[in-house]
N, C-alpha and C. Protein backbone atom coordinates (compact mmCIF):
# COMPACT_ATOMS: atom_id res chain seq x y z
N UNK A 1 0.84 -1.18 0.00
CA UNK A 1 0.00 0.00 0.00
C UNK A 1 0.89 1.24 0.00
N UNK A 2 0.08 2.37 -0.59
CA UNK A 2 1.25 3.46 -0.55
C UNK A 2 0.53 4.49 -0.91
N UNK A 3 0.76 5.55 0.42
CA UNK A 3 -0.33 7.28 0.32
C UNK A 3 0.90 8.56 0.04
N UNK A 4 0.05 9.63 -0.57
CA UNK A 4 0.92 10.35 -0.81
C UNK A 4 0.22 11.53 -0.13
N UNK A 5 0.62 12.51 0.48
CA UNK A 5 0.26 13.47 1.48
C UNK A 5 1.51 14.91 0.85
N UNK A 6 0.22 15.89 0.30
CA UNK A 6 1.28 16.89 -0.56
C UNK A 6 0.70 18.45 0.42
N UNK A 7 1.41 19.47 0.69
CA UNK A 7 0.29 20.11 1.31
C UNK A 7 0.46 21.14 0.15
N UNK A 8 -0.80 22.06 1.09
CA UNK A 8 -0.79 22.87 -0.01
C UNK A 8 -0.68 24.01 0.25
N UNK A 9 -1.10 24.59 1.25
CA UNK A 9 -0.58 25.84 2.32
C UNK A 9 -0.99 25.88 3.40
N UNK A 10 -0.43 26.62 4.55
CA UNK A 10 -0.52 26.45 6.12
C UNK A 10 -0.59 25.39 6.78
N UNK A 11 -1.93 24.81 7.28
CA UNK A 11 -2.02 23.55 7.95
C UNK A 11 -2.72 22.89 6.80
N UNK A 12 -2.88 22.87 5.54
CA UNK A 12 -3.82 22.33 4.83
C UNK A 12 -3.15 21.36 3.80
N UNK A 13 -4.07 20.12 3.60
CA UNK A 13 -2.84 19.11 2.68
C UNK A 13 -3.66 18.32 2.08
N UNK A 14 -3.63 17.86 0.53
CA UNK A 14 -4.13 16.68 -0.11
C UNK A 14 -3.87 15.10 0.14
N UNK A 15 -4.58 14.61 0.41
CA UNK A 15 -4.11 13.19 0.92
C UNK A 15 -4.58 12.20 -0.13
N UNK A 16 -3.51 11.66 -0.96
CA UNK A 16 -4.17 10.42 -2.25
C UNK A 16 -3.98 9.35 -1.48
N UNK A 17 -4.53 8.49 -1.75
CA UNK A 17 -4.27 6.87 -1.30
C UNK A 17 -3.69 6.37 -2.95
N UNK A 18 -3.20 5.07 -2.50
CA UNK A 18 -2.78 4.62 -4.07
C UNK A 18 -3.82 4.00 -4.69
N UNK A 19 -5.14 3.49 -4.11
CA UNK A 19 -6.63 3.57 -5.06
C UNK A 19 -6.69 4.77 -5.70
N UNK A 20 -6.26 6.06 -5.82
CA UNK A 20 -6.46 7.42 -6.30
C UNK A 20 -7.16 8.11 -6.10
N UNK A 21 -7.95 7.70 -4.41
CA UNK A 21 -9.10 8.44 -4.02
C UNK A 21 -7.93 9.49 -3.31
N UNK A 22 -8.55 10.96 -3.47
CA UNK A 22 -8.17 11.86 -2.62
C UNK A 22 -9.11 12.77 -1.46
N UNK A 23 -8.54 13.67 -0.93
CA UNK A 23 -9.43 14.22 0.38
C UNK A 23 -8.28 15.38 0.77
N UNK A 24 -9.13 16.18 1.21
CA UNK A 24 -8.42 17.30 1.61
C UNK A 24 -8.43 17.01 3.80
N UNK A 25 -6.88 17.63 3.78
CA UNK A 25 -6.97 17.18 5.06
C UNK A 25 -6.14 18.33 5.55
N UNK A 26 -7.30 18.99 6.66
CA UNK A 26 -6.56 20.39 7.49
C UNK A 26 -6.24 20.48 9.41
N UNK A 27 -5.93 21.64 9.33
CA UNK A 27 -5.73 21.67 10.82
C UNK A 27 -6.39 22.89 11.50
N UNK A 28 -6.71 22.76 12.64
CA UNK A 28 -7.75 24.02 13.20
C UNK A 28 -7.05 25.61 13.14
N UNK A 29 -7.86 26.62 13.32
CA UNK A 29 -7.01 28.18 12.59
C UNK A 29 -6.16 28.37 13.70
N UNK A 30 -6.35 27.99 14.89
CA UNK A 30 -4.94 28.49 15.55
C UNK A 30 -3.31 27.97 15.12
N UNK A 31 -3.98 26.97 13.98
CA UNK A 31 -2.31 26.74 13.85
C UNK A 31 -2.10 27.25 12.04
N UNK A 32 -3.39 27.40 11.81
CA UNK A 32 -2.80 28.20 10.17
C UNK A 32 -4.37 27.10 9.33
N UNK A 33 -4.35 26.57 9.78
CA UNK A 33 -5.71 25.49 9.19
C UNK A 33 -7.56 26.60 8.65
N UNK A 34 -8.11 26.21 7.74
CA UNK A 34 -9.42 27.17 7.49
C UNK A 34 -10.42 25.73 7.47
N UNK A 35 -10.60 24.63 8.00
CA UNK A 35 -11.36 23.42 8.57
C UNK A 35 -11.79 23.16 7.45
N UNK A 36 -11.10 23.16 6.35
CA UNK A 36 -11.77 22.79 4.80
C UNK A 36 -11.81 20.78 4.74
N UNK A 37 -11.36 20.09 6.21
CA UNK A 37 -11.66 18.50 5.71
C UNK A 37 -10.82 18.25 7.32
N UNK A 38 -10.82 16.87 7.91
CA UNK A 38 -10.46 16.38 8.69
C UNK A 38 -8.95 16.59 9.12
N UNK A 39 -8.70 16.30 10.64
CA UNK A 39 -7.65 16.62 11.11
C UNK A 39 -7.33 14.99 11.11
N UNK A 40 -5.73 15.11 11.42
CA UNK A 40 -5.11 13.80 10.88
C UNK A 40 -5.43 12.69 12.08
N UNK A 41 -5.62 13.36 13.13
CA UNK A 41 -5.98 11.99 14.46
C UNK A 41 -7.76 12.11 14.08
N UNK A 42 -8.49 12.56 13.51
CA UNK A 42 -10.20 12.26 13.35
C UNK A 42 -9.79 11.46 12.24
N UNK A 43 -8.95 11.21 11.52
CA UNK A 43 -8.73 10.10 10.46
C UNK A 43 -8.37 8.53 10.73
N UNK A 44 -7.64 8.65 11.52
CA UNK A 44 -7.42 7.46 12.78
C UNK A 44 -8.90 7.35 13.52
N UNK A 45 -9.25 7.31 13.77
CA UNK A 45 -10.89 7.29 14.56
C UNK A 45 -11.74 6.53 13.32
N UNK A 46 -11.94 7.60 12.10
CA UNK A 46 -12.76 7.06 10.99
C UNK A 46 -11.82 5.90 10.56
N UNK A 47 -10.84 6.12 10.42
CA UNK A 47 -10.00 4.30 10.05
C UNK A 47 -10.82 3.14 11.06
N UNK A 48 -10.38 3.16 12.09
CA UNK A 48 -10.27 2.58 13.03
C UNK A 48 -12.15 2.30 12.64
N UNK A 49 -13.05 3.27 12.92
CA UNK A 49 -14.56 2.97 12.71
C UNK A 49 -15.08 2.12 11.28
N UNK A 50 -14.25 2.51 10.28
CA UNK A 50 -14.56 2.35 8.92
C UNK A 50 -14.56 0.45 8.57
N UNK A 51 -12.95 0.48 9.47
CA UNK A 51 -12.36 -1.16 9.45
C UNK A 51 -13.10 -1.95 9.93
N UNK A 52 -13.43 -1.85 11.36
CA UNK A 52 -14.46 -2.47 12.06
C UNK A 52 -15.71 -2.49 11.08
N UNK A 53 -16.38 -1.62 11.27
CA UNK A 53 -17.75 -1.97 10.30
C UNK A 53 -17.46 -2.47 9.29
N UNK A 54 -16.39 -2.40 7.88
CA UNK A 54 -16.45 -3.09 7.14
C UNK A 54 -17.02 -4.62 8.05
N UNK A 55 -15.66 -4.74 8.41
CA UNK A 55 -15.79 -6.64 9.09
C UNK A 55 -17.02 -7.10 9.14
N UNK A 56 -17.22 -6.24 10.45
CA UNK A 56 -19.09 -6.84 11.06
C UNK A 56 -20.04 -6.38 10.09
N UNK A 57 -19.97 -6.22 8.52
CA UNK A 57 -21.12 -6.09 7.70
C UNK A 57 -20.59 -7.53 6.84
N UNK A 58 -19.74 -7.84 6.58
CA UNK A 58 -19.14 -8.91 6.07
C UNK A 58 -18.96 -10.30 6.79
N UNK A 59 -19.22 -9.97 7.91
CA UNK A 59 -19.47 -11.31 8.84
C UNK A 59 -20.62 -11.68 8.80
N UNK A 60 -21.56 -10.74 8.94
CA UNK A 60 -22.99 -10.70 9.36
C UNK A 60 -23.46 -11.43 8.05
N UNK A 61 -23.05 -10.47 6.55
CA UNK A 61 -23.72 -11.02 5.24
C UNK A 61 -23.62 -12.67 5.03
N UNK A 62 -21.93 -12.88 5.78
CA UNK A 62 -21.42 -14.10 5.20
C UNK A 62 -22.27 -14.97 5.98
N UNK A 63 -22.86 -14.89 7.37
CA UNK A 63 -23.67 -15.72 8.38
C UNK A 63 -25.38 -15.71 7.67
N UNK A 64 -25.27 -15.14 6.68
CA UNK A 64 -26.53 -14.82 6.01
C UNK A 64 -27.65 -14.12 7.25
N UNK A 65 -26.95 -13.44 7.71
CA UNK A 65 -27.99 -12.43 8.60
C UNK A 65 -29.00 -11.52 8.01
N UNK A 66 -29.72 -10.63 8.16
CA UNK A 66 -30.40 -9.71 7.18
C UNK A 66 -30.26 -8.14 7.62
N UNK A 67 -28.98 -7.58 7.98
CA UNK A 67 -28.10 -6.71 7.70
C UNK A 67 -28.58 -5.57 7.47
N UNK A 68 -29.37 -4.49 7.65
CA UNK A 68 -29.34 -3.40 6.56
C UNK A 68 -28.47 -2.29 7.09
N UNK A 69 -28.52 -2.31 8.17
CA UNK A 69 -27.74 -1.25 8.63
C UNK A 69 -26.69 -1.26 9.70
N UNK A 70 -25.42 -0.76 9.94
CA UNK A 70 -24.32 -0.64 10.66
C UNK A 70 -23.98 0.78 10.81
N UNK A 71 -23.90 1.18 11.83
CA UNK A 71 -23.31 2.99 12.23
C UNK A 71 -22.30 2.73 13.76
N UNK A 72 -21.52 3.07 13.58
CA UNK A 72 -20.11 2.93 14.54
C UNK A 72 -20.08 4.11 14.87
N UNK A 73 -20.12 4.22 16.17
CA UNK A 73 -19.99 5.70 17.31
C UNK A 73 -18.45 5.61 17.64
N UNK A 74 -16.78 6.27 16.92
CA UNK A 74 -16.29 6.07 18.15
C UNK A 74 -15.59 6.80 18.58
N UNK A 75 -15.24 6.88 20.18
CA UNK A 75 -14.79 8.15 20.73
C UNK A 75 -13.53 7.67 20.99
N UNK A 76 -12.77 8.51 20.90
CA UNK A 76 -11.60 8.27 21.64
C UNK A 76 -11.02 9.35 22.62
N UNK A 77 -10.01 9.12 23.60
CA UNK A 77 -9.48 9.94 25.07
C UNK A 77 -8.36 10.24 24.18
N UNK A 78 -7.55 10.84 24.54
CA UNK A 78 -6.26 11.08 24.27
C UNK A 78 -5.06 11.76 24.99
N UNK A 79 -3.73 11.66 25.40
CA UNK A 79 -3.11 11.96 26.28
C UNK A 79 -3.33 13.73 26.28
N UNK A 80 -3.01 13.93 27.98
CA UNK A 80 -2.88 15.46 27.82
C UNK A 80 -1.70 16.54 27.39
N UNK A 81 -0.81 15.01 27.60
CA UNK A 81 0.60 16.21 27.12
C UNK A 81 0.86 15.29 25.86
N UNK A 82 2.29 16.22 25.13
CA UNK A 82 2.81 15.56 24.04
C UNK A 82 3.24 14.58 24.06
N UNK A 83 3.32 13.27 23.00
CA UNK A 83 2.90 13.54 22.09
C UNK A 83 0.99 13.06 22.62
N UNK A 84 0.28 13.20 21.98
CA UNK A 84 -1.06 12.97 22.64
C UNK A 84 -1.79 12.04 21.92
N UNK A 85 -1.35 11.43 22.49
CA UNK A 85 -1.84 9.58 21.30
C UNK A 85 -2.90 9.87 22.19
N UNK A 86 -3.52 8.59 21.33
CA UNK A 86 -5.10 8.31 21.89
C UNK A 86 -4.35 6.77 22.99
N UNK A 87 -5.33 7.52 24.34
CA UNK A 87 -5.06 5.99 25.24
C UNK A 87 -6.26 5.27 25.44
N UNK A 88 -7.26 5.55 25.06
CA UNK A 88 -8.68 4.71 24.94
C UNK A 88 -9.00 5.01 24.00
N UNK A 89 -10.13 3.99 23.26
CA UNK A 89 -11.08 4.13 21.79
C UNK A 89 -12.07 3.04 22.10
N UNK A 90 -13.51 3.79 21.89
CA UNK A 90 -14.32 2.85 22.03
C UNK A 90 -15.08 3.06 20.57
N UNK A 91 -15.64 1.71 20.12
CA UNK A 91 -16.63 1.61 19.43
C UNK A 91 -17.54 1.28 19.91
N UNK A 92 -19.03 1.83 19.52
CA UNK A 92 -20.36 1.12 19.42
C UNK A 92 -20.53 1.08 18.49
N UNK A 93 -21.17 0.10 18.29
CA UNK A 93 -22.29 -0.63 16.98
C UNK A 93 -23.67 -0.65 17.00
N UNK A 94 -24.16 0.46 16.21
CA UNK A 94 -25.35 -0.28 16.02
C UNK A 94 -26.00 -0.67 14.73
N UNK A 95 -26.27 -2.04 15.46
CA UNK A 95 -26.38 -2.80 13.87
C UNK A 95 -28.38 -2.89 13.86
N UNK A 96 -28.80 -2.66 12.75
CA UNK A 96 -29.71 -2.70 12.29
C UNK A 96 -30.24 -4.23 11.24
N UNK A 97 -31.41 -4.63 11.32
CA UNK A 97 -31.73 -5.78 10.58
C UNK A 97 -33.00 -6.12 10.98
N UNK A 98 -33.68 -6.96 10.27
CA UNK A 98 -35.03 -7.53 10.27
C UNK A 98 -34.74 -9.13 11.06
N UNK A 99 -34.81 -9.04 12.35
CA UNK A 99 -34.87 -10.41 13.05
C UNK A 99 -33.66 -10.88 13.29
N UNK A 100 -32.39 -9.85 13.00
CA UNK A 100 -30.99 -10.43 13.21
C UNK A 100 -30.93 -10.78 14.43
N UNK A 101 -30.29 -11.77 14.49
CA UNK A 101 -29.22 -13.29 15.70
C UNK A 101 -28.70 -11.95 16.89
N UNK A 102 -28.71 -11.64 17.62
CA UNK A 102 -28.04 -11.16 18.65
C UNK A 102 -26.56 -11.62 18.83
N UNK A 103 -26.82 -12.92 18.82
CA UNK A 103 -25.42 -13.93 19.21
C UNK A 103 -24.36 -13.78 17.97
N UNK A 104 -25.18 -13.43 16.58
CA UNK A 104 -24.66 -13.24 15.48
C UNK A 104 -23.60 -11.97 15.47
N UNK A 105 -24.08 -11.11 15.92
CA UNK A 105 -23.77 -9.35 15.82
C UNK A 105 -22.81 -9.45 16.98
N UNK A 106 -23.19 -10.06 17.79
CA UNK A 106 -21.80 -10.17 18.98
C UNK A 106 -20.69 -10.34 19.00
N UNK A 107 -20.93 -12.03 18.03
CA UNK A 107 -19.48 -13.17 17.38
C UNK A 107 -18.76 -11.77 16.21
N UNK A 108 -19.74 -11.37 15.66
CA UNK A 108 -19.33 -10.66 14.55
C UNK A 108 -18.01 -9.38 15.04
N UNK A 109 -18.50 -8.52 15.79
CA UNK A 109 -18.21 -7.52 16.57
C UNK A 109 -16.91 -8.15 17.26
N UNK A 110 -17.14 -9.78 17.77
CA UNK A 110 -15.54 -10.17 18.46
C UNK A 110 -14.62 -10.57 17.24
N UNK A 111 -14.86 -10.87 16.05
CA UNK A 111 -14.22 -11.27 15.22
C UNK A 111 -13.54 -10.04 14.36
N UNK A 112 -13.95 -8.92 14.42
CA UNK A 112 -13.30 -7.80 14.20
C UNK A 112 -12.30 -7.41 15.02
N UNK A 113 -13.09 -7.12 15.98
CA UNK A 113 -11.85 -6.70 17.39
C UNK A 113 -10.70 -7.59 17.65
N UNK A 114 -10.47 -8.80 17.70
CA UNK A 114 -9.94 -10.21 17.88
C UNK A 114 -9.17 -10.35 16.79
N UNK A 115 -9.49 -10.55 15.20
CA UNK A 115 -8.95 -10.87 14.41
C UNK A 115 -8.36 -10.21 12.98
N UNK A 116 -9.77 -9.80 12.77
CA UNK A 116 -9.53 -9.07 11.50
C UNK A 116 -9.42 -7.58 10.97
N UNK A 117 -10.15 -6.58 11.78
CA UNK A 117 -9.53 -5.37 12.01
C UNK A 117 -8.14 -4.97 12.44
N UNK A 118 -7.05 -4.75 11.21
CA UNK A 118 -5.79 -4.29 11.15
C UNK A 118 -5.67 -3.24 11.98
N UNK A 119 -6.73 -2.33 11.87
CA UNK A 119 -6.60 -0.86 12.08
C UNK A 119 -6.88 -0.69 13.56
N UNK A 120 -7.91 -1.69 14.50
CA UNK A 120 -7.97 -1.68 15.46
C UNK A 120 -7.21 -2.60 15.91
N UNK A 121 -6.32 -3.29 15.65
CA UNK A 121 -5.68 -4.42 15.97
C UNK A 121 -4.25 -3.72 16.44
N UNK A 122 -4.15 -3.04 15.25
CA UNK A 122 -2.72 -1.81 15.31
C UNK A 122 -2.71 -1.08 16.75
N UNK A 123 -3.84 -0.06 16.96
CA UNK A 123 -4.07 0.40 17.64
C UNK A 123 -3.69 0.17 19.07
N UNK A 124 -4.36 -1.53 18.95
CA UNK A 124 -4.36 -1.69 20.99
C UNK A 124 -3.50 -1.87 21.60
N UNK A 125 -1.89 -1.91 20.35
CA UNK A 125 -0.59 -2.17 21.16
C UNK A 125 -0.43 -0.31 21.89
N UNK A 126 -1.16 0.97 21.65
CA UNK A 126 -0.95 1.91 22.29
C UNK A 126 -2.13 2.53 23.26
N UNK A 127 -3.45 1.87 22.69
CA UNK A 127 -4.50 2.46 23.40
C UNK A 127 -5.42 1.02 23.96
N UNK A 128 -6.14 1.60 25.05
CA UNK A 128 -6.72 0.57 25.47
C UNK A 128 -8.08 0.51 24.31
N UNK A 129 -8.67 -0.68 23.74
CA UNK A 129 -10.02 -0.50 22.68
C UNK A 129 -11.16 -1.41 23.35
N UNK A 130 -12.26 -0.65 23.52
CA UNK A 130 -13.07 -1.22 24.11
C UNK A 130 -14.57 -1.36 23.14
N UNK A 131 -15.41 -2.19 22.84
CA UNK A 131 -16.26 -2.40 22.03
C UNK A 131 -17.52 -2.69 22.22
N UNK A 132 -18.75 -2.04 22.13
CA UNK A 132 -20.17 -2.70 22.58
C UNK A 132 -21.06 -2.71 21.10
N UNK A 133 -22.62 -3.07 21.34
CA UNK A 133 -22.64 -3.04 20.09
C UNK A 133 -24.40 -3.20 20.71
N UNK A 134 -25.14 -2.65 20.13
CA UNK A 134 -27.14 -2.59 20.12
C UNK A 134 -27.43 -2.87 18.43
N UNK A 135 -28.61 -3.88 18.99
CA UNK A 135 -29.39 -4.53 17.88
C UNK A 135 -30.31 -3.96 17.52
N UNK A 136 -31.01 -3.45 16.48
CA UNK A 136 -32.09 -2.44 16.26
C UNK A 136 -33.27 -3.64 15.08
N UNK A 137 -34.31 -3.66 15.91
CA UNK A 137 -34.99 -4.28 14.10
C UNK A 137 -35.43 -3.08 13.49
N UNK A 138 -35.30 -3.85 12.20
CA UNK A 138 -35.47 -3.43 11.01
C UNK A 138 -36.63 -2.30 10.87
């Protein structure tokens, strides 16, 4: 994999991925930033949210669950002094479906956290990650 991050003035910068999707990515005005797109630790958060839900929509489909909806809440703490990593991140889930398995959305949700989420997997060697998850019908 391979991103290219060009700026373009003050706190403000284009971010390509090597799919060739791009995004503008800034920093708040006290440091020179005009909030024209995300700061680089709310990108880590949406990684971290994005990865997970992929999984648990792909677990769920593959269990032939009936799926329609997934929305990931997640917050994270972060140290008070420099550098100021994040030391907690939680996700919630809430997964949406017509009569979905409880037990389904659970396994699903541990099989992300546990196995297949890179991005949260990365993560928990610096922050503690904690995970819940509500069933909604359809």
């Amino acid at each position: 994999m391979q991103a290219r991050v060009k700026w373009v003035e003050n706190a403000t910068f284009i971010g390509e991925a090597g799919s060739g999707h791009a995004m503008v990515i800034d920093g708040p005005a006290e440091i020179g930033g005009r909030n024209l797109g995300p700061r680089p630790m709310e990108l880590m958060l949406l990684s971290v949210g994005s990865c997970s839900a992929v999984d648990v929509v792909h677990i769920l489909k593959k269990a032939r669950q009936p799926v329609s909806g997934c929305e990931v809440q997640v917050t994270g703490e972060r140290a008070e002094t420099d550098p100021k990593v994040f030391t907690k991140i939680h996700l919630q889930f809430l997964v949406t479906g017509k009569e979905l398995k409880e037990s389904h959305v659970r396994r699903a949700v541990e099989l992300s956290a546990e196995k297949y989420c890179s991005a949260s997997i990365m993560l928990k060697q610096a922050a503690e990650i904690t995970h819940g998850y509500e069933v909604r019908e359809a």
